[in-house]
Protein backbone atom coordinates (compact mmCIF):
# COMPACT_ATOMS: atom_id res chain seq x y z
CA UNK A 1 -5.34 -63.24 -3.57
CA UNK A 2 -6.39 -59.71 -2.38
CA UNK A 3 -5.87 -57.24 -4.68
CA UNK A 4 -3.09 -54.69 -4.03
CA UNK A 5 -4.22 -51.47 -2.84
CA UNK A 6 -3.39 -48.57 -5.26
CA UNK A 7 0.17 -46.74 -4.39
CA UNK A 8 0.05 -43.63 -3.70
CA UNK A 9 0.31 -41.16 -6.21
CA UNK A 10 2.61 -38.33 -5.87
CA UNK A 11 2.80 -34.99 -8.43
CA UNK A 12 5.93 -35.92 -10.81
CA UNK A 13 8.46 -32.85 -10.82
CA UNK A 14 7.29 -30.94 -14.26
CA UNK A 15 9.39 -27.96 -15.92
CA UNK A 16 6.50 -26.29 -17.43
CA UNK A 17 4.71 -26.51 -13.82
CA UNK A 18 7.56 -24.80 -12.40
CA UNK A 19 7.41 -21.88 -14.55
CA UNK A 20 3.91 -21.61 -14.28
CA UNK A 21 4.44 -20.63 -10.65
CA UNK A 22 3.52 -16.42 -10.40
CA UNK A 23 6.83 -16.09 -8.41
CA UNK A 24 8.83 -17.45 -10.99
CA UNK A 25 9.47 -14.41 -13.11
CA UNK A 26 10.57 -12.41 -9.79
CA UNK A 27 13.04 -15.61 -8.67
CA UNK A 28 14.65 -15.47 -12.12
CA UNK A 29 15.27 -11.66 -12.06
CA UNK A 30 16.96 -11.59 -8.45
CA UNK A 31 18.98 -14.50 -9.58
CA UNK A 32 20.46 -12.58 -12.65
CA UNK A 33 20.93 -9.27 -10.64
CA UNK A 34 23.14 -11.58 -8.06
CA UNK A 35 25.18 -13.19 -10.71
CA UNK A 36 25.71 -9.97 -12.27
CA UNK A 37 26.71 -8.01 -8.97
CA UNK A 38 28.72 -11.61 -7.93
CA UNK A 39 31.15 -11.35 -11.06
CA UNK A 40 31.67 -7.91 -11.22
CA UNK A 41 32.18 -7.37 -7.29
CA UNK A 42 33.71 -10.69 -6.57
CA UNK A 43 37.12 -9.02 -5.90
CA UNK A 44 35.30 -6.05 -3.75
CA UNK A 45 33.89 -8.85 -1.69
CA UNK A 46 30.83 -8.49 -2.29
CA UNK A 47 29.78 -12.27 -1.95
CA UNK A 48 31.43 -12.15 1.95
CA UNK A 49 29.31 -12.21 5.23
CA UNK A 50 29.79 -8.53 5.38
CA UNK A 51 28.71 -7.49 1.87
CA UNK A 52 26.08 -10.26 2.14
CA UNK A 53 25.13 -8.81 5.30
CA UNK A 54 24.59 -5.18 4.00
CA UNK A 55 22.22 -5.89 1.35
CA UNK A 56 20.01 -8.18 3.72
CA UNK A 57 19.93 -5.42 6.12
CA UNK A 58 18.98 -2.62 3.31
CA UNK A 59 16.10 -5.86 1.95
CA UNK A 60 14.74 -6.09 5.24
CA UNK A 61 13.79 -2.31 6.03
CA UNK A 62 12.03 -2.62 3.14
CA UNK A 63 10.62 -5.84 2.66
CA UNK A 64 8.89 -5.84 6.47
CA UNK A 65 6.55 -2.90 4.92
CA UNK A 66 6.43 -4.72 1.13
CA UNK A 67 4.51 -7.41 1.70
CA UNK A 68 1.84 -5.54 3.78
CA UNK A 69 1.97 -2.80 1.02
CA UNK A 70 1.35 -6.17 -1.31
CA UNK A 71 -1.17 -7.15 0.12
CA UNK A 72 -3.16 -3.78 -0.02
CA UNK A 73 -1.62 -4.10 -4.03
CA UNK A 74 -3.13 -7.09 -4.85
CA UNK A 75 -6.43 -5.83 -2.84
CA UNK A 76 -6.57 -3.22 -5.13
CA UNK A 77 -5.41 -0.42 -2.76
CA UNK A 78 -2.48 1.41 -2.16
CA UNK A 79 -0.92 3.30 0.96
CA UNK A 80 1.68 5.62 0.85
CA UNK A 81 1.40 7.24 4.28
CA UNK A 82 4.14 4.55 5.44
CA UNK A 83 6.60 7.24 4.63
CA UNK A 84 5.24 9.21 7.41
CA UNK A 85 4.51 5.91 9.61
CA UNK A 86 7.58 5.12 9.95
CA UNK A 87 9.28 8.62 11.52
CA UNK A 88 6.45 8.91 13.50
CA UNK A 89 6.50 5.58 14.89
CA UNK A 90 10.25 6.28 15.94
CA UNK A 91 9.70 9.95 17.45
CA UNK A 92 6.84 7.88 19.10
CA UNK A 93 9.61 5.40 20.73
CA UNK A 94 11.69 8.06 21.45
CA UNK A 95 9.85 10.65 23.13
CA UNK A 96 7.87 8.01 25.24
CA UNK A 97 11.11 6.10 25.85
CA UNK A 98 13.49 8.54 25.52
CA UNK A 99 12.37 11.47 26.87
CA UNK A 100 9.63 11.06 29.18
CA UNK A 101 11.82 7.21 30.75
CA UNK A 102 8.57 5.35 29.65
CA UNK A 103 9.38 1.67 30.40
CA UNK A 104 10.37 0.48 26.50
CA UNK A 105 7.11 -2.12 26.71
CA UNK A 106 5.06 1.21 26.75
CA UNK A 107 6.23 2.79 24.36
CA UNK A 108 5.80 -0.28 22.14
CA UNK A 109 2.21 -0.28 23.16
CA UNK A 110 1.93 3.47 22.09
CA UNK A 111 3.55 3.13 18.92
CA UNK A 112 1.48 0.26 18.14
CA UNK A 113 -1.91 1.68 18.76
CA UNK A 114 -0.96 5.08 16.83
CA UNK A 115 -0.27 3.04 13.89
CA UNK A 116 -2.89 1.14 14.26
CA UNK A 117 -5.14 4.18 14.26
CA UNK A 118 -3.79 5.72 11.09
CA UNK A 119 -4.47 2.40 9.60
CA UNK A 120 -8.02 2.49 10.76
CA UNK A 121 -8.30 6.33 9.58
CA UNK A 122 -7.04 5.34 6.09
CA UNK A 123 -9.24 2.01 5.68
CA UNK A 124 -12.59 4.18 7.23
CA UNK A 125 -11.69 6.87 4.97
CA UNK A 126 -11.23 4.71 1.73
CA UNK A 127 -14.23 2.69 2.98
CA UNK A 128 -16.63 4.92 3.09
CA UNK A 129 -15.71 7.70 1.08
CA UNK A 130 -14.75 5.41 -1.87
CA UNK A 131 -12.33 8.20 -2.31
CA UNK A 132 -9.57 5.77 -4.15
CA UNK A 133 -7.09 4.91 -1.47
CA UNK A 134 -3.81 6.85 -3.36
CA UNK A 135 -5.34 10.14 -2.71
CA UNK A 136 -6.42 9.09 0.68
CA UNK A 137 -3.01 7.77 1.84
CA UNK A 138 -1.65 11.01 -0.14
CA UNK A 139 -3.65 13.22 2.64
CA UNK A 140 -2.86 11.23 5.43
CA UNK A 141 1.22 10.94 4.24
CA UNK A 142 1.27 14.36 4.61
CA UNK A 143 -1.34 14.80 7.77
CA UNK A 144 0.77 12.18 9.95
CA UNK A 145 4.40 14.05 8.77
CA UNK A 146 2.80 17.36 10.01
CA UNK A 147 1.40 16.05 13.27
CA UNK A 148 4.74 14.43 14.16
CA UNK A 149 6.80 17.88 13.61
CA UNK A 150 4.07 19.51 15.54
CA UNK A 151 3.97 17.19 18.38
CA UNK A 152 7.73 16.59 18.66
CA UNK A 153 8.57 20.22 18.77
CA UNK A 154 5.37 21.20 20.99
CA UNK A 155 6.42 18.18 23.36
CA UNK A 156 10.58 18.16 23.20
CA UNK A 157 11.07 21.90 21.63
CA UNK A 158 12.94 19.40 19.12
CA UNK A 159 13.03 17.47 15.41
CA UNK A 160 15.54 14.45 16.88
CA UNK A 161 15.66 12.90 19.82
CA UNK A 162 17.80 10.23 21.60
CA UNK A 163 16.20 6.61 22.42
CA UNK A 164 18.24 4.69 24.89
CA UNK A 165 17.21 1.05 24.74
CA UNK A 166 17.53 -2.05 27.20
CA UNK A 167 19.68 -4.89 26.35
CA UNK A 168 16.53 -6.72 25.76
CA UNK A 169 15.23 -4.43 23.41
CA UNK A 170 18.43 -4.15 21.52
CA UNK A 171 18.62 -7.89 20.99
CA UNK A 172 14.96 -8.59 19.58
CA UNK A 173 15.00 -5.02 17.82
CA UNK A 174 18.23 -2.91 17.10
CA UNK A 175 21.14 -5.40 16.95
CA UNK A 176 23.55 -7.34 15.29
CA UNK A 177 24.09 -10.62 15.22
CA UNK A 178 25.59 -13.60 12.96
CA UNK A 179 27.24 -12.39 9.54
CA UNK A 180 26.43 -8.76 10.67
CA UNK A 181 22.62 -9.17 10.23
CA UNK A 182 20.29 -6.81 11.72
CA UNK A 183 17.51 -7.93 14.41
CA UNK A 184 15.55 -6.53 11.32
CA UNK A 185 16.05 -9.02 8.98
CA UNK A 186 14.85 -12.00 11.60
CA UNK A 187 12.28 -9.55 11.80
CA UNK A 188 11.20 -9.92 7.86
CA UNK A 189 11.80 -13.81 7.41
CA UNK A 190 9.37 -14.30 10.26
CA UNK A 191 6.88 -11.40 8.62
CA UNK A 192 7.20 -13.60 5.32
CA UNK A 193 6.73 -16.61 6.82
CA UNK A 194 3.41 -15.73 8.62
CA UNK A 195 1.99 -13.27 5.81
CA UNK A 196 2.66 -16.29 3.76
CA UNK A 197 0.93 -18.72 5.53
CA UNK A 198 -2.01 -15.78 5.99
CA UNK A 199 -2.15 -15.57 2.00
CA UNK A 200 -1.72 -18.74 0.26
CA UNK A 201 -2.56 -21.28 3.16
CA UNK A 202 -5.98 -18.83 4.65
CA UNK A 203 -9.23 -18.83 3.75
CA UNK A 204 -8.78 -14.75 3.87
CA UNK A 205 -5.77 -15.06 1.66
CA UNK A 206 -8.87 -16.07 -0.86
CA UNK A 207 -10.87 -13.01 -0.29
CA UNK A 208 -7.79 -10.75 -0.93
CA UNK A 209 -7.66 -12.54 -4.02
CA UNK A 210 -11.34 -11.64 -5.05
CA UNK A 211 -11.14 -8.54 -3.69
CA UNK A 212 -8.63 -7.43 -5.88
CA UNK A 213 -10.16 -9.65 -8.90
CA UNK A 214 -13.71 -7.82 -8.61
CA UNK A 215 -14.87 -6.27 -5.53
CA UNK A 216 -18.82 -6.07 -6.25
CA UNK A 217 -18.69 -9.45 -6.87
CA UNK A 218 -16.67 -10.56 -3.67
CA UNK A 219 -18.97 -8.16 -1.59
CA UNK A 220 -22.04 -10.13 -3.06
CA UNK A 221 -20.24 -13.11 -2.21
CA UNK A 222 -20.20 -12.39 1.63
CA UNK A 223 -16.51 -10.89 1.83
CA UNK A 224 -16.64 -8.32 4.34
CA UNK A 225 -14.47 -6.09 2.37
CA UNK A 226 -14.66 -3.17 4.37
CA UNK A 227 -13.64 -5.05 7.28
CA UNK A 228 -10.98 -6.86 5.69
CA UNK A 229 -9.75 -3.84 3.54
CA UNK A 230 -9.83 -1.82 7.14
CA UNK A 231 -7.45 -4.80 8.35
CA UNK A 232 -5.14 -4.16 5.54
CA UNK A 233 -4.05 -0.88 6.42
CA UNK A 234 -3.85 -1.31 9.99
CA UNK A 235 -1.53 -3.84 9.04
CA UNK A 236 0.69 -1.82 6.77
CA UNK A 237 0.71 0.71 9.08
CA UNK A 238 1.71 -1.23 11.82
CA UNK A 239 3.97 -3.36 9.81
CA UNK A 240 5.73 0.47 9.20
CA UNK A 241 5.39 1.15 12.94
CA UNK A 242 7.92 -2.11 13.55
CA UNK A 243 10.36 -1.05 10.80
CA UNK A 244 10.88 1.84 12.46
CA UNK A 245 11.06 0.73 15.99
CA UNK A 246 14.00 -1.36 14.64
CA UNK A 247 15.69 1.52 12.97
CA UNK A 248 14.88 3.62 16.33
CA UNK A 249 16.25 1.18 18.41
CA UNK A 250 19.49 0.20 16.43
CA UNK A 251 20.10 4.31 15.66
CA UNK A 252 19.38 5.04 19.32
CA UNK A 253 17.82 8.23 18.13
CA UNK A 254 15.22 9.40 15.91
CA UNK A 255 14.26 12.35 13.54
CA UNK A 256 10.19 13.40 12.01
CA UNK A 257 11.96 13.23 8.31
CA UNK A 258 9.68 11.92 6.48
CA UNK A 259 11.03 9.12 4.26
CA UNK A 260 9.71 9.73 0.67
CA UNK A 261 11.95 7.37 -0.68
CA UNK A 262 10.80 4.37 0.95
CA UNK A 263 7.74 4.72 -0.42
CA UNK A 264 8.97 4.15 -3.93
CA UNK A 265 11.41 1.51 -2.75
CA UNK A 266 8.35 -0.38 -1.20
CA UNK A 267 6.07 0.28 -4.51
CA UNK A 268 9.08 -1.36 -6.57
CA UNK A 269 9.92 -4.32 -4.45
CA UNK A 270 6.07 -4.83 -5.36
CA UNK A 271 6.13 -4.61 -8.89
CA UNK A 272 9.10 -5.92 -9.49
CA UNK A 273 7.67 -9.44 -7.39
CA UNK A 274 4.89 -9.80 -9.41
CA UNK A 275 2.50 -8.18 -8.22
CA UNK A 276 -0.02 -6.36 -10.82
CA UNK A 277 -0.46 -2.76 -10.19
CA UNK A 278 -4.90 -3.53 -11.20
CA UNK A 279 -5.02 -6.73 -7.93
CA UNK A 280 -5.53 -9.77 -7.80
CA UNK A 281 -2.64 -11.10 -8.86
CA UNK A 282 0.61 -11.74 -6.80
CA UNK A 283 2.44 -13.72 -3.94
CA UNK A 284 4.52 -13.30 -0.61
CA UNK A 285 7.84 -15.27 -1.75
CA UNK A 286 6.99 -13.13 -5.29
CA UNK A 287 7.80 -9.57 -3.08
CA UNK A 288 10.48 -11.32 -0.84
CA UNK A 289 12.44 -11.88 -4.33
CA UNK A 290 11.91 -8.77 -5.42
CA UNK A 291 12.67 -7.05 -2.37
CA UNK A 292 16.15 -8.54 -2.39
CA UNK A 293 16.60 -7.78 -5.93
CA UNK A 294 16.17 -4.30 -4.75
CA UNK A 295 18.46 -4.47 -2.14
CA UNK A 296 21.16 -6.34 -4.22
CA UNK A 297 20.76 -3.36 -6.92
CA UNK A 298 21.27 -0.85 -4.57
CA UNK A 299 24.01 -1.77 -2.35
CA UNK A 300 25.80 -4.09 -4.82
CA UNK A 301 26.52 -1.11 -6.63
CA UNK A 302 29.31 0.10 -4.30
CA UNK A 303 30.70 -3.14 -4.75
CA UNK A 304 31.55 -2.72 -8.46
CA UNK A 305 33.64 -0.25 -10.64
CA UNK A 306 30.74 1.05 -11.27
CA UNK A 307 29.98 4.74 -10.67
CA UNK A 308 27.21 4.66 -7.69
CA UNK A 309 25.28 7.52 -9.16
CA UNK A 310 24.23 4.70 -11.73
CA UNK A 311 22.37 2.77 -9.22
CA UNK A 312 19.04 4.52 -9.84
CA UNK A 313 19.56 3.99 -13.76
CA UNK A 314 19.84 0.69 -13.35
CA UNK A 315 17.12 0.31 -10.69
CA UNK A 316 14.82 2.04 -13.63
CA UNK A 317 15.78 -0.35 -15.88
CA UNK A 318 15.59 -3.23 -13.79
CA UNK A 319 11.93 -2.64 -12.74
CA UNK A 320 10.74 -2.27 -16.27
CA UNK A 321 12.79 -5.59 -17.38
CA UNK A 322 11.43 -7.72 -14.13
CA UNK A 323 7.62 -6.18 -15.17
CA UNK A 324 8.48 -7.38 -19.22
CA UNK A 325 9.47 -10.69 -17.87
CA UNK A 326 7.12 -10.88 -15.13
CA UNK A 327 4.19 -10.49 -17.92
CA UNK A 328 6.00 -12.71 -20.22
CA UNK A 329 6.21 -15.26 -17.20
CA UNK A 330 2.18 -14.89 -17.15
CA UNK A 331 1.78 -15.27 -19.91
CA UNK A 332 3.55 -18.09 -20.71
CA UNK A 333 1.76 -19.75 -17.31
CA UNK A 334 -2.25 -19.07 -19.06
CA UNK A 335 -0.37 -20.57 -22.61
CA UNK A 336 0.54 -23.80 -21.10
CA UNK A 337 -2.42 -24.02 -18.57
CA UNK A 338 -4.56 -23.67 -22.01
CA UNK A 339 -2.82 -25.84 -23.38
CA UNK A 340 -3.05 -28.77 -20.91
CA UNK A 341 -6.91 -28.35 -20.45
């Protein structure tokens, strides 16, 4: 009698494995921040399509530029000139679109290869300056805000301008659709999806990984860092371009305010998803989580008895409890891997 070929095995569900996953810590914390919001705005409806809707829609402004801005993160890089991208991208939409009747497939084009040539400016500049990228993005924040009052008011003699849009581009940009959702946040799932992929699934999600781990040693490796660090930015930037084409587009106007706030915003979706402020350590579903925390925090808040002005209290407190439990999470991850081995 032959023997019986061996079944296949299969990786037995395991408690400890689940908590050993880096996105863990940032799951738990948006889960506690929706309870929290669910009970105490449950008669403000804040679990209904529409409030569902609203915080999605506030996530996904964000979150299309947080996991790009992760990515840099866990490179060991940072870029704050996305508070300038994104006005300029939309004055770029508008004045090509709106004021000059551009076809709106041009001024895509246009907005696209202006952010991608800040992103190239900032990875060159990083690159070969080793100037460290938070200074460089600093210059280039405040370079790309300047140029884009400059141009705007040398071009239209104005700081806003209007931005009609075709049904098309209303549809797959500036729209709503089921439950009040924004094109925008179709947008961000399929940003996550492919950035996910890109990172965990890649070789080159590896050599972000090393990258931010220890950069000598993944240049002597045969990383191209420059190259790949280069790629980073233009991706952030360009990842900021599309945020604000959908605001542009949905708005049907646009202004050159620079949006300091979103810069935070992004920096603390981050951080509060894991991802270590020294590289080399985070993940994609890791920044979605904390993204919607975020976004939960800071529209849930009008859905409560609770005084708005509150909201950035407890947005402080919230990012230094996710980080506490985030750590602890990491910890407890090395513990039992030590342990098993």
């Amino acid at each position: 009698m032959p023997p019986k070929p061996n079944a296949p095995t299969s990786t037995p569900f395991s408690v400890s494995g689940l908590f050993r996953r880096p996105e863990m810590g940032a799951f738990m914390g948006m889960v506690l921040v929706f309870i929290f919001f669910s009970i105490f705005g449950y008669d403000r409806n804040f679990l209904s399509p529409f409030g569902t809707s609203s915080w999605m829609n506030a996530a996904s402004t964000i979150g299309i530029i947080a996991i790009p801005v992760g990515f840099l993160m866990i490179a060991g890089e940072l870029d704050i000139s996305i508070g300038a991208m994104v006005p300029a991208a939309k004055m770029a939409m508008a004045i090509s679109c709106g004021y000059y009747g551009l076809p709106f497939v041009v001024g895509l084009v246009l907005t696209f290869a202006i952010a991608a040539a800040v992103g190239t400016v900032n990875g060159l500049l990083v690159t070969r300056t080793k100037v460290p990228s938070l200074i460089v993005t600093l210059a280039t924040l405040f370079s790309v805000a300047g140029l884009t009052l400059f141009l705007s008011l040398f071009l239209t003699d104005t700081t806003s301008q209007a931005m009609p849009s075709p049904e098309w581009a209303k549809f797959v940009f500036g729209s709503y659709h089921i439950w009040g959702l924004q094109s925008s946040v179709f947008w961000w799932f399929a940003l996550a999806a492919m950035l996910y992929f890109f990172l965990h699934q890649s070789p080159w999600g590896n050599w972000i990984f090393g990258m931010g781990g220890d950069k000598e040693s993944a240049h002597n490796a045969g990383i191209p860092t420059d190259k790949l660090k280069i790629g980073l930015f233009v991706l952030t930037a360009m990842a900021a371009a599309l945020s604000g084409i959908c605001e542009a587009t949905l708005a049907n106007s646009a202004t050159t305010t620079t949006n300091f706030a979103l810069i935070f915003n992004c920096i603390i979706a981050v951080v509060v998803g894991g991802v270590l402020l020294t590289g080399g350590f985070g993940t994609v579903s890791g920044i979605f989580f904390g993204t919607a925390t975020l976004a939960i925090v800071q529209q849930g808040i009008g859905y409560t008895p609770f005084d708005r002005n509150l909201s950035s209290l407890i947005i402080g407190v919230m990012l230094l409890i996710a980080v506490l439990m985030n750590d602890s999470f990491r910890r407890m991850a090395l513990s039992m891997s030590g342990k098993k081995k």
